[in-house]
C-alpha atoms as a PDB file:
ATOM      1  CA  UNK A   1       0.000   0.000   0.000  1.00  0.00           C
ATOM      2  CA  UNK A   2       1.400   3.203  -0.956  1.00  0.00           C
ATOM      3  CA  UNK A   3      -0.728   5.814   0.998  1.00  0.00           C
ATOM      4  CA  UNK A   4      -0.475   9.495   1.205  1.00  0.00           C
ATOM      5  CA  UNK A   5      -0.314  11.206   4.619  1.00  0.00           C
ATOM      6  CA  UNK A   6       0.231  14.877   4.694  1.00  0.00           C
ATOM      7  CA  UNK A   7       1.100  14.972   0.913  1.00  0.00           C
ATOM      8  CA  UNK A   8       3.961  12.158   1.062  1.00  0.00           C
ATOM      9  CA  UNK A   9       3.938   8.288  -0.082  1.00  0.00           C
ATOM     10  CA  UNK A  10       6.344   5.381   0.976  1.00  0.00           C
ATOM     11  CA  UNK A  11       8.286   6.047  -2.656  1.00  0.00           C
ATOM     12  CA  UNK A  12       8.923   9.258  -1.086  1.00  0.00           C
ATOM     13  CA  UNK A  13      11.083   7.488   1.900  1.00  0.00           C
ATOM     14  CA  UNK A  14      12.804   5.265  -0.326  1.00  0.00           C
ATOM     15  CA  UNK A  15      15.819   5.176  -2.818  1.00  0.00           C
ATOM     16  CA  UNK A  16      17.453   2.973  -4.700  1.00  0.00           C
ATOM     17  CA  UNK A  17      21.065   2.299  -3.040  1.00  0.00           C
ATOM     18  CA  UNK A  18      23.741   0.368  -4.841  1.00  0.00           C
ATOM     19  CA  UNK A  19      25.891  -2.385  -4.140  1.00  0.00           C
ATOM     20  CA  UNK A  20      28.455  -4.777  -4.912  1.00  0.00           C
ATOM     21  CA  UNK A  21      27.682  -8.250  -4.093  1.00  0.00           C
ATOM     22  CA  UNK A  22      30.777 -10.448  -2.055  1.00  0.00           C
ATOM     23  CA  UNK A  23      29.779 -13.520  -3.032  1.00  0.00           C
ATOM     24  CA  UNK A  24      28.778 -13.365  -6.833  1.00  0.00           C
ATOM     25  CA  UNK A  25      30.353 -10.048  -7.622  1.00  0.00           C
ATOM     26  CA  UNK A  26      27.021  -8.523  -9.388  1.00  0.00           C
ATOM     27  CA  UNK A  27      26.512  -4.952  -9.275  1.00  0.00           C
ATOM     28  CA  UNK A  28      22.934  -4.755  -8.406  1.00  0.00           C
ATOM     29  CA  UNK A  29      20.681  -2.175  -6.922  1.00  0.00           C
ATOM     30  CA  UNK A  30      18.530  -2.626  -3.771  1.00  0.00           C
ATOM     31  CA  UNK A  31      16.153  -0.164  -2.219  1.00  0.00           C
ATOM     32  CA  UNK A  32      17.191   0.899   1.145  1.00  0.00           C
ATOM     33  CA  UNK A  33      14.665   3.442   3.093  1.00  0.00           C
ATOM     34  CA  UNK A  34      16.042   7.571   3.714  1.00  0.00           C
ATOM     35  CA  UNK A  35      16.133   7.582   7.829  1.00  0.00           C
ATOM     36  CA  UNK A  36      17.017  10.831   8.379  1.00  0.00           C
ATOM     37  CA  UNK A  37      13.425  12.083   6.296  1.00  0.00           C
ATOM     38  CA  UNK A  38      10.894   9.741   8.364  1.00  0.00           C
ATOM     39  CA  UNK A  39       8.775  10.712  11.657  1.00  0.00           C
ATOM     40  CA  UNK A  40       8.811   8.032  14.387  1.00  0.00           C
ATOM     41  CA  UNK A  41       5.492   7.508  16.006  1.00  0.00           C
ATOM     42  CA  UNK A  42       6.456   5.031  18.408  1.00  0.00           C
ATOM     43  CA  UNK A  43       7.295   1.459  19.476  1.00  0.00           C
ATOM     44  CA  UNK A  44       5.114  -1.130  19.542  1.00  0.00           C
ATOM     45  CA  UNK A  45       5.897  -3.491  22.809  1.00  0.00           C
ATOM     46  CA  UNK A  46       8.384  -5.841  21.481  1.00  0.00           C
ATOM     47  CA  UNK A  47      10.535  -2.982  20.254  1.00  0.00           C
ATOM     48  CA  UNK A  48       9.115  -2.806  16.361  1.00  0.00           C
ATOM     49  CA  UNK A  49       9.363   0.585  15.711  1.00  0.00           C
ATOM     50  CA  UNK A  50       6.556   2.303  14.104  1.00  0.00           C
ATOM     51  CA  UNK A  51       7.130   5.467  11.497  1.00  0.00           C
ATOM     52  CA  UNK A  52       4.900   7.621   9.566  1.00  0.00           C
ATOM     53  CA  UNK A  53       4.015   6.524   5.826  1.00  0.00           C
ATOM     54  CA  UNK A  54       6.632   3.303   6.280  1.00  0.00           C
ATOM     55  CA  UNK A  55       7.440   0.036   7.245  1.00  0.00           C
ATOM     56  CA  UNK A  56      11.344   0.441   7.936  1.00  0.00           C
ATOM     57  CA  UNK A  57      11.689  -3.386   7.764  1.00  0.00           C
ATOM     58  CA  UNK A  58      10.889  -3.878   4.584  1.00  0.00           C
ATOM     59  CA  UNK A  59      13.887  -2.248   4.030  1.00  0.00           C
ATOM     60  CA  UNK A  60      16.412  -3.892   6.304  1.00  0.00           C
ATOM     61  CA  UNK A  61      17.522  -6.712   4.044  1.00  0.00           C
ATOM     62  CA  UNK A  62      19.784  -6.657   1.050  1.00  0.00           C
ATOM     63  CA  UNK A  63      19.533  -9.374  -1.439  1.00  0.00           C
ATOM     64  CA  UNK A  64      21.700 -10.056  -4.538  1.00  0.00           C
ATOM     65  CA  UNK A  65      18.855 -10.751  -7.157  1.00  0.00           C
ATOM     66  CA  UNK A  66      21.643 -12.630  -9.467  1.00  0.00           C
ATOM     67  CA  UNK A  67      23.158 -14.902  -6.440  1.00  0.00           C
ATOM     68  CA  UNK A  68      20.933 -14.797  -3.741  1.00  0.00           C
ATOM     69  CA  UNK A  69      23.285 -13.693  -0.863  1.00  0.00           C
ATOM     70  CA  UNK A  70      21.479 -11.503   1.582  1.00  0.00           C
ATOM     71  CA  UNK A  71      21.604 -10.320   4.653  1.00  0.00           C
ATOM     72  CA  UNK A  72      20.650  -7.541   6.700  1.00  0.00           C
ATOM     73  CA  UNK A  73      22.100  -4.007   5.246  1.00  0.00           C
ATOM     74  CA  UNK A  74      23.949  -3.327   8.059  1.00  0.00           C
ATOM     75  CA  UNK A  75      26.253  -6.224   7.709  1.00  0.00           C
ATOM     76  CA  UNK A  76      25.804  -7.119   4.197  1.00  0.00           C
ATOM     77  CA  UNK A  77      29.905  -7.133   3.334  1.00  0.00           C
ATOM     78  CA  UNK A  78      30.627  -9.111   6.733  1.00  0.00           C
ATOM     79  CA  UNK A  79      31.504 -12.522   4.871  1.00  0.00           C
ATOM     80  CA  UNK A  80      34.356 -14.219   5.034  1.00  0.00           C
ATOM     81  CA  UNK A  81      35.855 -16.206   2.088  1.00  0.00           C
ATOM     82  CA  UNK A  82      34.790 -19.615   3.881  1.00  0.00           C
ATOM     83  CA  UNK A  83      31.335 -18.211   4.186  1.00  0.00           C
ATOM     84  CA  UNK A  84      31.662 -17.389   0.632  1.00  0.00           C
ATOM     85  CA  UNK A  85      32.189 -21.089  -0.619  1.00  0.00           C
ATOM     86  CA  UNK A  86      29.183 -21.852   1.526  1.00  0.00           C
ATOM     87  CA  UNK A  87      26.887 -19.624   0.167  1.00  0.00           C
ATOM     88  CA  UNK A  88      27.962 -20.389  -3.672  1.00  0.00           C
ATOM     89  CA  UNK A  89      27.505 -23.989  -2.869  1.00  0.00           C
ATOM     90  CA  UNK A  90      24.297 -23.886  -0.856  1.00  0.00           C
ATOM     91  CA  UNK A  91      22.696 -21.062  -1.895  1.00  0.00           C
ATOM     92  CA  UNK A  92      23.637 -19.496  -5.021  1.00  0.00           C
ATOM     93  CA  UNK A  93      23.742 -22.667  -6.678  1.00  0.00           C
ATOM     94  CA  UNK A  94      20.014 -23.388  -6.423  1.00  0.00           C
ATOM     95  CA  UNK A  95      18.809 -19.574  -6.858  1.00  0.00           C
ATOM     96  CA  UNK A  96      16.482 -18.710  -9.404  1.00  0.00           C
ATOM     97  CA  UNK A  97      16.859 -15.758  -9.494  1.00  0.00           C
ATOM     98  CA  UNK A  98      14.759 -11.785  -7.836  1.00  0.00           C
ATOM     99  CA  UNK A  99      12.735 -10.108  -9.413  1.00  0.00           C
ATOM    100  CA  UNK A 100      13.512  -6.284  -9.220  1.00  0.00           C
ATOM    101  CA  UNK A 101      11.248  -3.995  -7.556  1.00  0.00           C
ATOM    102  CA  UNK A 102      12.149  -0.422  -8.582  1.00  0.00           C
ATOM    103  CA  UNK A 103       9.777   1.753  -6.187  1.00  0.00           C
ATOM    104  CA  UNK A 104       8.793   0.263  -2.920  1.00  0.00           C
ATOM    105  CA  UNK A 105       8.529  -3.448  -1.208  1.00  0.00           C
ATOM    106  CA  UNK A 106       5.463  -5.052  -1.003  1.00  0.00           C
ATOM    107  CA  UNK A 107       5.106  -7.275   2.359  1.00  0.00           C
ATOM    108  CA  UNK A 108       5.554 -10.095   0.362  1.00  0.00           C
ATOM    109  CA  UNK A 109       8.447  -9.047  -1.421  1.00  0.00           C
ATOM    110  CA  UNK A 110       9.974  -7.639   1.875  1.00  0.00           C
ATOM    111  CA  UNK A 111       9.391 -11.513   3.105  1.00  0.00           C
ATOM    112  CA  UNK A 112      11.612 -12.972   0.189  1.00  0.00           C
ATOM    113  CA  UNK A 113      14.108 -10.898   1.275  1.00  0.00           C
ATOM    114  CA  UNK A 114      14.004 -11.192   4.662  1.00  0.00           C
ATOM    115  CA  UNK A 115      13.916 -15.405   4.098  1.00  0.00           C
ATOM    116  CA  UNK A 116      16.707 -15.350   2.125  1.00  0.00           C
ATOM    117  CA  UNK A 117      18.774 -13.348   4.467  1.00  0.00           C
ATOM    118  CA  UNK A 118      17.652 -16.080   6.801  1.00  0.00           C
ATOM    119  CA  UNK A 119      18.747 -18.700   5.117  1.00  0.00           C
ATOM    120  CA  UNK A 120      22.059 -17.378   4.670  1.00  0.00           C
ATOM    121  CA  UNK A 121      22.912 -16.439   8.081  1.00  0.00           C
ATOM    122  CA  UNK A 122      21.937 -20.173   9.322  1.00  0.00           C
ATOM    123  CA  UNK A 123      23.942 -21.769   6.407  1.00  0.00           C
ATOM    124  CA  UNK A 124      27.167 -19.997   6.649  1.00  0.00           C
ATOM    125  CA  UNK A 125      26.673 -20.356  10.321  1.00  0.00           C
ATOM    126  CA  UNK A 126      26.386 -16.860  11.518  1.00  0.00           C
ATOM    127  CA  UNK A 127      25.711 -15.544  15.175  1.00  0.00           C
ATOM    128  CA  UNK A 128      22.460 -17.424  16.743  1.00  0.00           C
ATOM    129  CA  UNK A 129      21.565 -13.538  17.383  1.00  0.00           C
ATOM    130  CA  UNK A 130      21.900 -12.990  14.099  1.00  0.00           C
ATOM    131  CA  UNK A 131      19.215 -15.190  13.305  1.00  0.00           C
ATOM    132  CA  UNK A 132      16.982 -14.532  16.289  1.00  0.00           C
ATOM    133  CA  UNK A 133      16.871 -10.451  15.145  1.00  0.00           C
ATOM    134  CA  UNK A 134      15.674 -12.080  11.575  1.00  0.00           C
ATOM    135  CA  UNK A 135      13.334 -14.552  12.692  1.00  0.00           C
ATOM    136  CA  UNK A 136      11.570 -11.197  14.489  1.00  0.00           C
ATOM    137  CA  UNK A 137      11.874  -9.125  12.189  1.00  0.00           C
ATOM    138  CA  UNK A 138       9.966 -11.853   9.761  1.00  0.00           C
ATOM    139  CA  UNK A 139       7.597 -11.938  12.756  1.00  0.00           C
ATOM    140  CA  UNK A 140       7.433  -8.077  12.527  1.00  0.00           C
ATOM    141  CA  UNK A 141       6.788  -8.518   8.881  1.00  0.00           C
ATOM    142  CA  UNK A 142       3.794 -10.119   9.084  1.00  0.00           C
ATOM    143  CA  UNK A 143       2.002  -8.019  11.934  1.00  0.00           C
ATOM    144  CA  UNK A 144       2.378  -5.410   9.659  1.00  0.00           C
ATOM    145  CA  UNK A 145       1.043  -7.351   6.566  1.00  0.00           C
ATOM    146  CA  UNK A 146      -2.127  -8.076   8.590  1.00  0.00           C
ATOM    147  CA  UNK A 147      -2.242  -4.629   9.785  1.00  0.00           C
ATOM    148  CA  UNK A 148      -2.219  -3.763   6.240  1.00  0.00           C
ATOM    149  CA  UNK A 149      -5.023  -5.574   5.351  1.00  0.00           C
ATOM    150  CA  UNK A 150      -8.415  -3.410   4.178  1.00  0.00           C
ATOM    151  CA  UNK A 151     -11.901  -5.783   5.644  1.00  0.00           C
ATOM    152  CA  UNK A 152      -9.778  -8.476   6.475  1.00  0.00           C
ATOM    153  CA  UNK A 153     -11.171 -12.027   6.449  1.00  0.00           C
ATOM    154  CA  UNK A 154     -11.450 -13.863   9.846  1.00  0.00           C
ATOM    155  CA  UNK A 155      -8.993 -16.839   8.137  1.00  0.00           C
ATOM    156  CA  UNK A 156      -6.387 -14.266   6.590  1.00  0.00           C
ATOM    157  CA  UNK A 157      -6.179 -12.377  10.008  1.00  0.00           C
ATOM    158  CA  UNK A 158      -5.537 -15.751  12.159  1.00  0.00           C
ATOM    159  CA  UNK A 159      -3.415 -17.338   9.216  1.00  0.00           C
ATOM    160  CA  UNK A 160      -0.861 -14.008   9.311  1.00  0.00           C
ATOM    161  CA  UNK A 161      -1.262 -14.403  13.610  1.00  0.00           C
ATOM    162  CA  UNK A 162      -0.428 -17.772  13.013  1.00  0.00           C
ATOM    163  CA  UNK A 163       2.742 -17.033  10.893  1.00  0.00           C
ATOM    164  CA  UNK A 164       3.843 -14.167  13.289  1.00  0.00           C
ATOM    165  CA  UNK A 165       3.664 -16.050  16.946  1.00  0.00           C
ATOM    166  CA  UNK A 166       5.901 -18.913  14.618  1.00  0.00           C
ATOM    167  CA  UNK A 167       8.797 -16.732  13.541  1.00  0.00           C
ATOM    168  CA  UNK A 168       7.914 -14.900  17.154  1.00  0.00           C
ATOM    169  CA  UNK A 169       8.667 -18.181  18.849  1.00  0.00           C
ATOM    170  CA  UNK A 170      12.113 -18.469  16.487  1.00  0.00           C
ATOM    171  CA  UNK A 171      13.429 -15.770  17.542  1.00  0.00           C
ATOM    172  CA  UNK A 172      12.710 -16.244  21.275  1.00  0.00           C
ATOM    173  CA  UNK A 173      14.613 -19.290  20.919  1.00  0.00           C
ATOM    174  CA  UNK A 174      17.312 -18.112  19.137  1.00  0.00           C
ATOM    175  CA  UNK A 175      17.591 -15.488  21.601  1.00  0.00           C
ATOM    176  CA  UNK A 176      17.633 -17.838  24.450  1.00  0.00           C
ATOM    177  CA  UNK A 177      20.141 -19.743  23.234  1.00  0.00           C
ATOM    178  CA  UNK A 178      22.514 -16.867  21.715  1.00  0.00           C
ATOM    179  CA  UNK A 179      22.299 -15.739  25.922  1.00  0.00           C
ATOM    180  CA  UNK A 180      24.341 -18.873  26.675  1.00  0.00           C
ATOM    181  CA  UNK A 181      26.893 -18.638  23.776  1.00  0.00           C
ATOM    182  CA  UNK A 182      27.631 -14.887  22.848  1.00  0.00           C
ATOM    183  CA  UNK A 183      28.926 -11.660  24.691  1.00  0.00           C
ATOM    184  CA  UNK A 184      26.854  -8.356  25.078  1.00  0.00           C
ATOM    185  CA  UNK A 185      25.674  -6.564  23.130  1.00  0.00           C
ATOM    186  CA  UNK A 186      23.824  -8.865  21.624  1.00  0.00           C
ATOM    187  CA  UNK A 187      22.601  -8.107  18.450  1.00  0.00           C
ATOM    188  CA  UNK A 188      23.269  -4.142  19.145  1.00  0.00           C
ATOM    189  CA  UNK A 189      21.378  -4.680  22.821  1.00  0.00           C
ATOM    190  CA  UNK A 190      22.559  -4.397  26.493  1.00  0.00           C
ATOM    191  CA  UNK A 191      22.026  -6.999  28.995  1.00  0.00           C
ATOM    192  CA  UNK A 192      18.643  -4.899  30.329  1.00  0.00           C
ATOM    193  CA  UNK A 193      17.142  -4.049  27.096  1.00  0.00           C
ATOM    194  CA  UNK A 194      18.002  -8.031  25.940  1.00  0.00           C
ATOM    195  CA  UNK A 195      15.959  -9.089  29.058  1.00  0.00           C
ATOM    196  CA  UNK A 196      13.607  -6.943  28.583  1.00  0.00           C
ATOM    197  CA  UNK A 197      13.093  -8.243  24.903  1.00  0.00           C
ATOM    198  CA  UNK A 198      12.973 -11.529  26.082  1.00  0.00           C
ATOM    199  CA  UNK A 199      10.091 -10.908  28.770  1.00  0.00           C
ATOM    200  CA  UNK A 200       8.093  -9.420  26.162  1.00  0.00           C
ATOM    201  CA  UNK A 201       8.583 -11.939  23.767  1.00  0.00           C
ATOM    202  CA  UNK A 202       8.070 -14.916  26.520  1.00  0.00           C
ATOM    203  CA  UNK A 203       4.600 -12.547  27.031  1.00  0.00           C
ATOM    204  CA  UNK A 204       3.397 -12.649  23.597  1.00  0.00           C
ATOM    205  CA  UNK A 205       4.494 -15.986  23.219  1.00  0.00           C
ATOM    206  CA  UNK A 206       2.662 -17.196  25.620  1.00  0.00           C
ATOM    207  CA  UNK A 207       5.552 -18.641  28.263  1.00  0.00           C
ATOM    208  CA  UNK A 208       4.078 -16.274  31.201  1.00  0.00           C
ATOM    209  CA  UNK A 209       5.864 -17.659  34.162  1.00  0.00           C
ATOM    210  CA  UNK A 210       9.289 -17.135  32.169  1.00  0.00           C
ATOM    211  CA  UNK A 211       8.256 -13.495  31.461  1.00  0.00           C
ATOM    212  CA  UNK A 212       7.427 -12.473  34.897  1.00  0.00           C
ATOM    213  CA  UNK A 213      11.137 -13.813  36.313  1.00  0.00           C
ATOM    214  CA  UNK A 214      12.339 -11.876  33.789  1.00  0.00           C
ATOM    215  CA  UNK A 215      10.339  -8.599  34.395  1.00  0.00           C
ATOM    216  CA  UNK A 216      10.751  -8.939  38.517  1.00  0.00           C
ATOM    217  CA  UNK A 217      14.450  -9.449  37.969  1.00  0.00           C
ATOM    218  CA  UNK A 218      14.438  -6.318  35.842  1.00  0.00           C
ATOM    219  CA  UNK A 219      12.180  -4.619  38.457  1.00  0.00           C
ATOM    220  CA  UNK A 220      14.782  -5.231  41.472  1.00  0.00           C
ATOM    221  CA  UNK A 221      18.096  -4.991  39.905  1.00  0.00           C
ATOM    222  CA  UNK A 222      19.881  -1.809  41.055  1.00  0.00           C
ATOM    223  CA  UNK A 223      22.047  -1.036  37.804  1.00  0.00           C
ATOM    224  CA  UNK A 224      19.160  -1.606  35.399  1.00  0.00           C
ATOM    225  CA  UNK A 225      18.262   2.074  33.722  1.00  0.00           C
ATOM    226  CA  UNK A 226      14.629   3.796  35.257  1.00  0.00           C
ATOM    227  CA  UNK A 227      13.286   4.039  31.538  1.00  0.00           C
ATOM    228  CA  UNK A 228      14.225  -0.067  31.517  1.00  0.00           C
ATOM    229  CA  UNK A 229      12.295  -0.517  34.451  1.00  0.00           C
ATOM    230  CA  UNK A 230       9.657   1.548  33.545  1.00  0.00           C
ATOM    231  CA  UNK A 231       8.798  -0.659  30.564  1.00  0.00           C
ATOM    232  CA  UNK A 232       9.155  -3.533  32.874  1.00  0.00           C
ATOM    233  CA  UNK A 233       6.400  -2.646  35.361  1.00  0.00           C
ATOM    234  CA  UNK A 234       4.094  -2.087  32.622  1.00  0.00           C
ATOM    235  CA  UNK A 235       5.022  -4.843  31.360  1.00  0.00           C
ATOM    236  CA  UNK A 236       4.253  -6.362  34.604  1.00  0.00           C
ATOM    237  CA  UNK A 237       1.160  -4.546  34.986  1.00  0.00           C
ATOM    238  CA  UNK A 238      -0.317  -5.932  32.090  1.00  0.00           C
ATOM    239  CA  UNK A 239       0.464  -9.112  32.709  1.00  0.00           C
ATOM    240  CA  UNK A 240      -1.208  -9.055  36.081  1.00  0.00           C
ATOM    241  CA  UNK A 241      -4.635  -7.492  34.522  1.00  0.00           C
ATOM    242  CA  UNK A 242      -4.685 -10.657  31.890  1.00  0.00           C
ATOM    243  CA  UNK A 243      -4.459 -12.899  34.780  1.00  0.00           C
ATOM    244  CA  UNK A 244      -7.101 -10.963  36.703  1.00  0.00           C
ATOM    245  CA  UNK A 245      -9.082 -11.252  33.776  1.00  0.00           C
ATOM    246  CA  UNK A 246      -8.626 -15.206  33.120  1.00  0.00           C
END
């Protein structure tokens, strides 16, 4: 959808950035989204952040269209030259090939992307955060699909759900286990806000009791920041009024 608020479309927020691709050496162009031009509304609970006229994360991934090496744009150069042989062999070697999209993502073409970039962190065996921020942002991806949605059918509504709480669950696990394995930051996150990403994930996920350890330890800890903490009682808070409600 490509609506106008206060005069100004998606296309508007978007350009067409190009790269150089490390594993298939393509020149290709991929369309990355102009942060410094977009209004932030908010957040929603889980940290997806919400802007004016755009979906930011449709615009995260990069994706060779010739090769299909992706990753998130951030990192997109960080291969090495094992990693390289992997993705030829696993990846590239199988790809049929991206169609181009010259003005703005579509959901579904956003999801490609995002899949592919997926798939290429877990087969050249990137960080298990690495994966985990993917796996949400996929989840992310969808919630805003079905928010997209005009009349939306009762099946298409709980089919998206369905497809969000999976790649939710993903990247809870991912997360989980990255805690045991990697050094903060984790995926660009302190210790506090990772926990608190975690409880809110365990939340909507539906693991309750793991949530509210996490939130109380949050709560209690002395070096955790007030705006942390904050979050965490209304976290907290909300959790309590479900249960009252049950």
């Amino acid at each position: 959808m490509d609506e106008k608020i206060n005069g100004r479309t998606e296309a508007d927020y978007v350009f067409e950035k190009t790269y150089v691709c490390p594993v298939c050496g393509t020149t290709f162009k991929a369309l990355r989204a102009r942060t410094g031009r977009m209004k932030l509304l908010g957040t929603d609970p889980d940290m997806r952040p919400i802007y004016q006229s755009i979906d930011v994360i449709k615009y995260d991934c990069v994706a060779c269209e010739n090769c299909g090496y992706a990753a998130m744009a951030k990192g997109f150069d960080e291969i090495s030259d094992t990693q390289i042989k992997i993705i030829r062999k696993e990846i590239a070697s199988k790809f049929k090939g991206l169609k181009h999209a010259s003005r703005v993502y579509t959901y579904d073409e956003a999801l490609i992307r995002t899949k592919l970039a997926l798939a290429n962190s877990m087969v050249k065996h990137g960080k298990l955060s690495d994966s985990a921020y993917i796996c949400l942002k996929i989840a992310w991806l969808y919630r805003g699909k079905r928010n997209e949605l005009i009349a939306p059918g009762e099946e298409r509504t709980r089919q998206l759900s369905k497809l969000e709480k999976e790649y939710m669950n993903k990247a809870l696990a991912g997360f989980k286990e990255a805690s045991t394995k990697e050094m903060f930051p984790i995926a660009g996150m302190d210790e506090w806000t990772f926990d608190f990403l975690l409880a809110e994930l365990s939340r909507e996920c539906n693991y309750i009791e793991d949530a509210k350890k996490l939130v109380s330890h949050l709560i209690v800890s002395k070096n955790v920041p007030e705006r942390i903490k904050d979050k965490a009682r209304e976290l907290r808070d909300s959790i309590m009024e479900k249960e009252a409600e049950a």
